[in-house]
Protein backbone atom coordinates (compact mmCIF):
# COMPACT_ATOMS: atom_id res chain seq x y z
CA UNK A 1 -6.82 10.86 -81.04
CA UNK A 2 -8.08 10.38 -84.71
CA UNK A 3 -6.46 7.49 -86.49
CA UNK A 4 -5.50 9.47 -89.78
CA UNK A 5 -4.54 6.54 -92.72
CA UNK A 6 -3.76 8.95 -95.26
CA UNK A 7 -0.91 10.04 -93.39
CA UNK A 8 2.26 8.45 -94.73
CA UNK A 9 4.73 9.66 -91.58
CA UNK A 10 2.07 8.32 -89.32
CA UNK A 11 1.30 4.83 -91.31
CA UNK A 12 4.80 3.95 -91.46
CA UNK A 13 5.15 4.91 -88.26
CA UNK A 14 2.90 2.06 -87.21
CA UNK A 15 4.03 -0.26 -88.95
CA UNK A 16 6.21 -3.15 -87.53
CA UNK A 17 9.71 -4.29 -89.35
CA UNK A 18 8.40 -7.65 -90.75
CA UNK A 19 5.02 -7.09 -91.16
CA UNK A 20 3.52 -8.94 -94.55
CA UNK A 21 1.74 -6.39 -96.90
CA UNK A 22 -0.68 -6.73 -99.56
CA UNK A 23 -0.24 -5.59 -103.37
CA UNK A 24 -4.14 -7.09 -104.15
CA UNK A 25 -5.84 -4.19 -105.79
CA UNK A 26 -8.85 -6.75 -106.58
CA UNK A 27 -9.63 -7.63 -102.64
CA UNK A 28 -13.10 -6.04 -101.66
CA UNK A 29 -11.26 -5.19 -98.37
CA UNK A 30 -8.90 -3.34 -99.78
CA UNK A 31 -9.40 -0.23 -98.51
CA UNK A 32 -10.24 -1.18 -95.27
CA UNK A 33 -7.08 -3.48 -94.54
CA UNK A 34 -3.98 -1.86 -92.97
CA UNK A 35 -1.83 -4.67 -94.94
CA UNK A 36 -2.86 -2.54 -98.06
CA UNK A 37 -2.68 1.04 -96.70
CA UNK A 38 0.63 0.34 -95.76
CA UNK A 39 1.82 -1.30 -98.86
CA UNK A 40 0.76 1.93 -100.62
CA UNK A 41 2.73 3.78 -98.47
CA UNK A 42 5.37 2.09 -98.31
CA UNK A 43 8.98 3.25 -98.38
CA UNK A 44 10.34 3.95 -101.88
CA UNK A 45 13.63 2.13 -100.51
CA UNK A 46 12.26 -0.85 -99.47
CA UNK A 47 13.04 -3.37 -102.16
CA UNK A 48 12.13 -6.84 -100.39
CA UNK A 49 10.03 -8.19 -97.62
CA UNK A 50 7.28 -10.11 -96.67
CA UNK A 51 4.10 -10.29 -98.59
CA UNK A 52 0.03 -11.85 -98.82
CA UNK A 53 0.02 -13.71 -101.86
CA UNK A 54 -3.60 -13.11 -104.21
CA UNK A 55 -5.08 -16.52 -103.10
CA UNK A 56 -4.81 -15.82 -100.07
CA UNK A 57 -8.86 -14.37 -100.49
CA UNK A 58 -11.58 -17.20 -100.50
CA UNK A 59 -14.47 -16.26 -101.07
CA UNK A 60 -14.31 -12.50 -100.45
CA UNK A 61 -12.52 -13.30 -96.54
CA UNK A 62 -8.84 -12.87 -95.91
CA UNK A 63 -7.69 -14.82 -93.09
CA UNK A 64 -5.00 -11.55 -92.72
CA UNK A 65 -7.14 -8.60 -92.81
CA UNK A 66 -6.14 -6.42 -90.25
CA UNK A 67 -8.71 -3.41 -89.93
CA UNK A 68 -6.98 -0.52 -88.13
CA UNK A 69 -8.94 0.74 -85.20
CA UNK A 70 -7.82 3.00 -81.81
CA UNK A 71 -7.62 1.00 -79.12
CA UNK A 72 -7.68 2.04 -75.54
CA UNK A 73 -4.50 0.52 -74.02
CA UNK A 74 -3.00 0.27 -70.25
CA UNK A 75 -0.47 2.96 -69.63
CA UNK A 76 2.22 3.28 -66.71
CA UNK A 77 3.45 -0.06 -65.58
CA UNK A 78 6.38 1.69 -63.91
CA UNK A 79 4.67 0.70 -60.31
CA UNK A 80 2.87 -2.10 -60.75
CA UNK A 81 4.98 -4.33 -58.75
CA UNK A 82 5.79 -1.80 -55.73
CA UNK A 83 3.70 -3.94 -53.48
CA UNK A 84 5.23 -7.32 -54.41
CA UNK A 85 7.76 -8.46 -51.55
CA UNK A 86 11.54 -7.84 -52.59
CA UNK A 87 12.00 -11.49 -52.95
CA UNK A 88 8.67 -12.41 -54.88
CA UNK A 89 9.32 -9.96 -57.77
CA UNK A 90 11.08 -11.85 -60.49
CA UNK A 91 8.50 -14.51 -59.79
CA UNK A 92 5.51 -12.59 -60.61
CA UNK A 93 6.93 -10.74 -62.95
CA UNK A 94 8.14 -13.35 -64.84
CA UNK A 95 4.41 -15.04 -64.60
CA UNK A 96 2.59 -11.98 -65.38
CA UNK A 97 4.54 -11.59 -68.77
CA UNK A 98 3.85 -15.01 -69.54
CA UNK A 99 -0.02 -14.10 -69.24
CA UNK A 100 0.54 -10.85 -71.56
CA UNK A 101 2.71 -12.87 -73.92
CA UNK A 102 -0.16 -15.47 -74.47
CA UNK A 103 -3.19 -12.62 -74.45
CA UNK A 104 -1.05 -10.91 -77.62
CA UNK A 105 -0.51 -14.03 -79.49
CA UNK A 106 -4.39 -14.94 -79.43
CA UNK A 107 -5.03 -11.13 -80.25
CA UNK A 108 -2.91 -11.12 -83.22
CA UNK A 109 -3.84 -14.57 -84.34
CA UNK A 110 -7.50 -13.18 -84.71
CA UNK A 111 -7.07 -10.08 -86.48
C-alpha cells in the first residue's frame, strides 16, 4: 500500500470527525503534517471545527505534528478469545481492552 496525500477521497477518508487542523502556511512542517494536508483538503461544506492556533509553534516544534506514515497493524481479532473458558470471557476481554485503550492514548499523546 502507498500512502498517497494528494488524494483528496483518500485524505478525508482518514480523517477522524473532530480532529483539529492547521491553517499555518508559515510552519516549516507544513508539508509534512497531516493536520495541514487535511486542512487543505478539507470539505468545502465544512464551516466550523476544531483548529491549531499559530503559537502553537515554538521554536520551529509543534507539540501536534502528526507525520502520516503506514503502519503495520493487527488484523482478525474475530478468534482471539476462542480458547478463553465460557465463563472467563467478559473478564479478559474487558482487561485486554483496558490494555489497548491505554497503549492508544500514549500513542496519540506522542504524535
Amino acid at each position: 500500500m502507498r500512502l498517497n496525500l494528494n488524494d483528496e477521497k483518500f485524505v478525508n477518508s482518514i480523517v477522524y470527525h473532530n480532529m483539529a487542523y492547521c491553517f499555518n502556511h508559515a510552519c516549516p512542517k507544513a508539508n509534512t503534517c497531516f493536520r495541514h494536508i487535511a486542512a487543505k483538503m478539507k470539505k468545502p461544506d465544512m464551516k466550523y471545527g476544531n483548529t491549531i492556533f499559530p503559537d502553537a509553534l515554538q521554536d520551529g516544534k509543534c507539540e501536534f505534528f502528526i507525520r502520516p506514515r503506514i503502519i503495520k497493524a493487527a488484523w482478525g481479532f474475530h478468534s482471539l478469545f476462542d480458547k478463553v473458558r465460557h465463563q472467563d470471557v467478559d473478564s479478559v476481554r474487558c482487561s485486554w481492552v483496558a490494555r489497548q485503550a491505554t497503549i492508544v492514548i500514549t500513542v496519540e499523546r506522542s504524535c
